[in-house]
PDB file of N, CA and C in Angstrom:
ATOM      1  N   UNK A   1      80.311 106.091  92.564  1.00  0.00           N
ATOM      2  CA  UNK A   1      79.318 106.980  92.050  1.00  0.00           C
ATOM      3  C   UNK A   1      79.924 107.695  90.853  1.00  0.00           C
ATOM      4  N   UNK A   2      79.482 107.876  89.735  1.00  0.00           N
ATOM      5  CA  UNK A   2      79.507 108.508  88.331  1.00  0.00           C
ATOM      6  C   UNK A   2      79.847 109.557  88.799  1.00  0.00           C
ATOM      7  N   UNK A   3      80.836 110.921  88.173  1.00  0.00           N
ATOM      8  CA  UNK A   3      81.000 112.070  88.931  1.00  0.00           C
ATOM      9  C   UNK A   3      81.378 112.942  87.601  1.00  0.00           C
ATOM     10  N   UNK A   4      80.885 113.573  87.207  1.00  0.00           N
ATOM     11  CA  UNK A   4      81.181 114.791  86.046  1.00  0.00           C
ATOM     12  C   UNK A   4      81.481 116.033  86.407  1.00  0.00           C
ATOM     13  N   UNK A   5      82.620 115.898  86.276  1.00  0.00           N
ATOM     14  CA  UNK A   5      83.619 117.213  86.437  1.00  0.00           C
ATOM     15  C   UNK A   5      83.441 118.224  85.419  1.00  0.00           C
ATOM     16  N   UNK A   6      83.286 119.737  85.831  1.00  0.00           N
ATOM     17  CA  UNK A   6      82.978 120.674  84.569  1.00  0.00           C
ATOM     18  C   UNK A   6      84.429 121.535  84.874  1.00  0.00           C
ATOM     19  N   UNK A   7      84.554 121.905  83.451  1.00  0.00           N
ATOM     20  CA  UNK A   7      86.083 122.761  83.576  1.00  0.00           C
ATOM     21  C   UNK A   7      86.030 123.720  85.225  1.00  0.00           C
ATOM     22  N   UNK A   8      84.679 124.320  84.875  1.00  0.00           N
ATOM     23  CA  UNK A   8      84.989 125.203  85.935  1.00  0.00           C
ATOM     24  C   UNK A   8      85.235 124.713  87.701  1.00  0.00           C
ATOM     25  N   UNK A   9      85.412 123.427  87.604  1.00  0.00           N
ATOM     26  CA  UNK A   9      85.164 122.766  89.057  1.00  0.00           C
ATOM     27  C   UNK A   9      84.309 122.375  89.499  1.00  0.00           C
ATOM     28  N   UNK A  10      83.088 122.874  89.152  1.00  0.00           N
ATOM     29  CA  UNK A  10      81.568 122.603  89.734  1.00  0.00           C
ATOM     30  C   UNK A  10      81.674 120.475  89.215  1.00  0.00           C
ATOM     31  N   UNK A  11      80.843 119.955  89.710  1.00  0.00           N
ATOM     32  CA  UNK A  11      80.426 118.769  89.117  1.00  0.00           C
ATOM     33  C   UNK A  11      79.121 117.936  89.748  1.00  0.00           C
ATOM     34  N   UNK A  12      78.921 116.642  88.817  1.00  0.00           N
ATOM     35  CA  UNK A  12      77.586 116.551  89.560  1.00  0.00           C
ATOM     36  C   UNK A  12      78.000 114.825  89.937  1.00  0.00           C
ATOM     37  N   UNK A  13      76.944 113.688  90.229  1.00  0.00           N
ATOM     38  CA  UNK A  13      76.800 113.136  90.233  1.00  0.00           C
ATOM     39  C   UNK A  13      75.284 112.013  90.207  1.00  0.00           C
ATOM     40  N   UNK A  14      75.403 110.750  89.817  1.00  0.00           N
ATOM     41  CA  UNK A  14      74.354 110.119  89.872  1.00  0.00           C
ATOM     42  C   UNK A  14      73.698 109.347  90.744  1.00  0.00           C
ATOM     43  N   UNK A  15      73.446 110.007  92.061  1.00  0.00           N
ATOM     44  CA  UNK A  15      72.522 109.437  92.676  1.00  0.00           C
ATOM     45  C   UNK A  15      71.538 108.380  92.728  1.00  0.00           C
ATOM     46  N   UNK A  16      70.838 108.831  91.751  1.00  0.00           N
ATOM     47  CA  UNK A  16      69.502 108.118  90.979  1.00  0.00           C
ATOM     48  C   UNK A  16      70.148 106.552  90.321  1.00  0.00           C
ATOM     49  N   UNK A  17      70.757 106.269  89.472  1.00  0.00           N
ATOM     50  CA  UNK A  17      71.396 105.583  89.634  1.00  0.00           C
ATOM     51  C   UNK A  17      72.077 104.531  89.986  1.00  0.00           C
ATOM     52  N   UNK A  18      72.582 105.157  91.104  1.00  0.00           N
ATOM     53  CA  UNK A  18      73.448 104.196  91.955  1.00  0.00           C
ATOM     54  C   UNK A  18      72.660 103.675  92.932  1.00  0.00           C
ATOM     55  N   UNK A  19      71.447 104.020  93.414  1.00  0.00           N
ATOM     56  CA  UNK A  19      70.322 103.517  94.003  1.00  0.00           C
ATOM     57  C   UNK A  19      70.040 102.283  93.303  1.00  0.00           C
ATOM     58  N   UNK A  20      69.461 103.172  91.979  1.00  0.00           N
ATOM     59  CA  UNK A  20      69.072 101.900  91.512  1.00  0.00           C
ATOM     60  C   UNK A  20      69.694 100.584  90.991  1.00  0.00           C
ATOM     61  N   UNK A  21      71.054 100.813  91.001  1.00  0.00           N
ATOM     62  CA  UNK A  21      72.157  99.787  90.881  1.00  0.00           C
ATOM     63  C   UNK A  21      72.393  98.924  92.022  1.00  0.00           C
ATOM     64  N   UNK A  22      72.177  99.682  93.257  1.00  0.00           N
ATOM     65  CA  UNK A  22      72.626  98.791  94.482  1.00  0.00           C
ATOM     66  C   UNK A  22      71.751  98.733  94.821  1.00  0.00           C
ATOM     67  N   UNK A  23      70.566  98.866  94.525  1.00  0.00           N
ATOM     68  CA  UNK A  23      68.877  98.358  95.128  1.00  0.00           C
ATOM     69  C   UNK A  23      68.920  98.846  96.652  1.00  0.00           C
ATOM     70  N   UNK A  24      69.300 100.106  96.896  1.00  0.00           N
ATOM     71  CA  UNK A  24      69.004 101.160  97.759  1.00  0.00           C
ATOM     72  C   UNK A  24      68.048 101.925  98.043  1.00  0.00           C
ATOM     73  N   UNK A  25      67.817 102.238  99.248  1.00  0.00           N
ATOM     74  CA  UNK A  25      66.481 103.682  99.041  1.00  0.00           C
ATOM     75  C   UNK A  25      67.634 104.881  98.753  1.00  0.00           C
ATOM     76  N   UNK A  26      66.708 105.609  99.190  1.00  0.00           N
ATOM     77  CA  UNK A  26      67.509 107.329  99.159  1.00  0.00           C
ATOM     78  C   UNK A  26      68.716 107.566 100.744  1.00  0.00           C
ATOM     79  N   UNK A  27      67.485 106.958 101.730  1.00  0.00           N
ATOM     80  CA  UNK A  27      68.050 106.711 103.479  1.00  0.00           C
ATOM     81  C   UNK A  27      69.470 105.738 103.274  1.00  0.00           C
ATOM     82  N   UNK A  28      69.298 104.691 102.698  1.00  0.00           N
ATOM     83  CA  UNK A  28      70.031 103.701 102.692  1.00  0.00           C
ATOM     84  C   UNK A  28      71.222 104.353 102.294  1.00  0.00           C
ATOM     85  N   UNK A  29      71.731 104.491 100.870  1.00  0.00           N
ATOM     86  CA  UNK A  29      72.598 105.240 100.034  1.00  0.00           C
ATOM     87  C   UNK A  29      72.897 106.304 100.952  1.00  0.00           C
ATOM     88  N   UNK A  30      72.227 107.437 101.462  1.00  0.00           N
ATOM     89  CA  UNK A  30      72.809 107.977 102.195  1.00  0.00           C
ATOM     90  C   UNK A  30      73.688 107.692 103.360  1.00  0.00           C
ATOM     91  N   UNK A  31      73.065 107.104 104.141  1.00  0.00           N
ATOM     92  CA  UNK A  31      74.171 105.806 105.517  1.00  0.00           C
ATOM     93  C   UNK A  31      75.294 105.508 104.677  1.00  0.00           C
ATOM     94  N   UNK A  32      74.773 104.551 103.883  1.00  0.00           N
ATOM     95  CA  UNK A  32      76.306 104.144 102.927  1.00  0.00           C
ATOM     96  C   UNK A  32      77.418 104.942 102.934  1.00  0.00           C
ATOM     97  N   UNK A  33      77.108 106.114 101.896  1.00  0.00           N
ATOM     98  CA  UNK A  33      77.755 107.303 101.750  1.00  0.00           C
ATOM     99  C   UNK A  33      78.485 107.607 103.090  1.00  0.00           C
ATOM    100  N   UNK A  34      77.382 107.779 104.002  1.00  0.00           N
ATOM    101  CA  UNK A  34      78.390 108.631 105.239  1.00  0.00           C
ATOM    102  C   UNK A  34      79.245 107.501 105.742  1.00  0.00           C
ATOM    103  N   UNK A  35      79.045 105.726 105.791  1.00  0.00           N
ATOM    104  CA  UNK A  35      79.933 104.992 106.565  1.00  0.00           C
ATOM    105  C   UNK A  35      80.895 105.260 105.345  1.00  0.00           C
ATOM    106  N   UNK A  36      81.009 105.118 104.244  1.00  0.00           N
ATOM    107  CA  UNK A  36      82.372 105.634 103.800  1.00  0.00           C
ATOM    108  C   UNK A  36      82.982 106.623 103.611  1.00  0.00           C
ATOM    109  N   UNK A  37      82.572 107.881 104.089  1.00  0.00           N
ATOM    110  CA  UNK A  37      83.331 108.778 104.142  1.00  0.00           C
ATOM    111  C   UNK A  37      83.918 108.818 105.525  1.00  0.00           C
ATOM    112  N   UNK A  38      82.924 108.058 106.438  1.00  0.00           N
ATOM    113  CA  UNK A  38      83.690 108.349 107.791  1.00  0.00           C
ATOM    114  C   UNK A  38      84.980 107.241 108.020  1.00  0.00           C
ATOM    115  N   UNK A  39      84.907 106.129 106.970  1.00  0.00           N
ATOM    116  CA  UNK A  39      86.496 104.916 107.130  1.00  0.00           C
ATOM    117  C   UNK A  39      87.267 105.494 106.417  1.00  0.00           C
ATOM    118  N   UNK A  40      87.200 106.335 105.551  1.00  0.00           N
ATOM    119  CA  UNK A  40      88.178 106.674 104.534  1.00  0.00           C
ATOM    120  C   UNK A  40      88.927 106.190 104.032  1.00  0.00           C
ATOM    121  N   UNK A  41      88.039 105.294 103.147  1.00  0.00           N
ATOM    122  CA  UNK A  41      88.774 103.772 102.508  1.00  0.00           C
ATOM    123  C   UNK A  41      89.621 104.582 101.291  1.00  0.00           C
ATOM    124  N   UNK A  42      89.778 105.421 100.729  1.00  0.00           N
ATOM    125  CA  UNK A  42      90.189 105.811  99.559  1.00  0.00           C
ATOM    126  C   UNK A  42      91.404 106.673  99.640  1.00  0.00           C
ATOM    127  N   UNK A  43      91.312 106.502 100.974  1.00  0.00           N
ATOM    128  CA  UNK A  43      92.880 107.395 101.616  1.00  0.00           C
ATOM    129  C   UNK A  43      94.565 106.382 101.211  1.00  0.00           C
ATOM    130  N   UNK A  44      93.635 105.344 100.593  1.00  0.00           N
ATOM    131  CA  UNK A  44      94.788 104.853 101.025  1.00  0.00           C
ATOM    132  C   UNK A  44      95.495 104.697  99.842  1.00  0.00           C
ATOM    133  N   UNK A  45      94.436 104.882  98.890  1.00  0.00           N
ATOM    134  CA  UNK A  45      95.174 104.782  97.377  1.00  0.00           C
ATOM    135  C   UNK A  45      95.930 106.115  96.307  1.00  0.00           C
ATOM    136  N   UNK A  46      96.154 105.262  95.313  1.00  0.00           N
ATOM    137  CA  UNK A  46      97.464 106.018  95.264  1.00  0.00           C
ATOM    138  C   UNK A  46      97.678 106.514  93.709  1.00  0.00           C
ATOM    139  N   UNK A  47      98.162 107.027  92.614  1.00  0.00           N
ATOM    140  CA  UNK A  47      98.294 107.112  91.207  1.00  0.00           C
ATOM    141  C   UNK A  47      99.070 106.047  91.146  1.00  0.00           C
ATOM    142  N   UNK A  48      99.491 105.751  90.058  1.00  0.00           N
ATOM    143  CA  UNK A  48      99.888 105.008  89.813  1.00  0.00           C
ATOM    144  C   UNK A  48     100.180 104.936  88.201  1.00  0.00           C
ATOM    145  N   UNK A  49     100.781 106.374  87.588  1.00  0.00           N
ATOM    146  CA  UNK A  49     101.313 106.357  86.503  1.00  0.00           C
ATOM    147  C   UNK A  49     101.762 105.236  85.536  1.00  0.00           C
ATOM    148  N   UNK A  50     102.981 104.576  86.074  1.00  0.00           N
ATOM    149  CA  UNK A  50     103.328 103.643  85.185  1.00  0.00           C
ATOM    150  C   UNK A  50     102.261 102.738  84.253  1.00  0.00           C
ATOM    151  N   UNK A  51     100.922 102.618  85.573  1.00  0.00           N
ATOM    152  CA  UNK A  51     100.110 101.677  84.869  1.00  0.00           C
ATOM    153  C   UNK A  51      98.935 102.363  84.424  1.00  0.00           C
ATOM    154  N   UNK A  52      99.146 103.752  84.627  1.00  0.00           N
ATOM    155  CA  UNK A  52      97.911 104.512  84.650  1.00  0.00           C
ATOM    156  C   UNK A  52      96.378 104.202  84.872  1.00  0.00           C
ATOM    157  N   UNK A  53      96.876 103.653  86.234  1.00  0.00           N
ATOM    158  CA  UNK A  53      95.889 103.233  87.307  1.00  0.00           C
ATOM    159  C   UNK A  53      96.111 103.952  88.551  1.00  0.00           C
ATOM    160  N   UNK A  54      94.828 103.559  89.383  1.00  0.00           N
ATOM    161  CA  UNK A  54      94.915 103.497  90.322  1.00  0.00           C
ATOM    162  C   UNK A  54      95.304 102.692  91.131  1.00  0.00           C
ATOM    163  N   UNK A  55      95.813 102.721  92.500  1.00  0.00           N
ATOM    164  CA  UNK A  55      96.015 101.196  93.394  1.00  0.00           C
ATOM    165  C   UNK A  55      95.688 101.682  94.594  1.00  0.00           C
TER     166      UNK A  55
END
């Protein structure tokens, strides 16, 4: 999901969007959302300076 960070911390994202990218409803995308926050697939990655990536 697109995520715009504002200096002050606040940020938003694109919902709208990413629906319509993954040919989702609103219900759907939401499930989604929560099965990945509840595997916490993103726990596992890491910086990765040298390549200034992620891994």
């Amino acid at each position: 999901m697109a995520a715009h960070p504002h200096p002050d911390g606040a940020g938003s994202s694109d919902p709208d969007l990413l629906m319509h990218l993954c040919g989702q409803t609103p219900q759907q995308l939401t499930d989604l959302l929560d099965r990945l926050a509840r595997a916490h697939p993103l726990a596992s990655w890491h910086p990765a300076p040298q390549e200034a990536e992620v891994v």
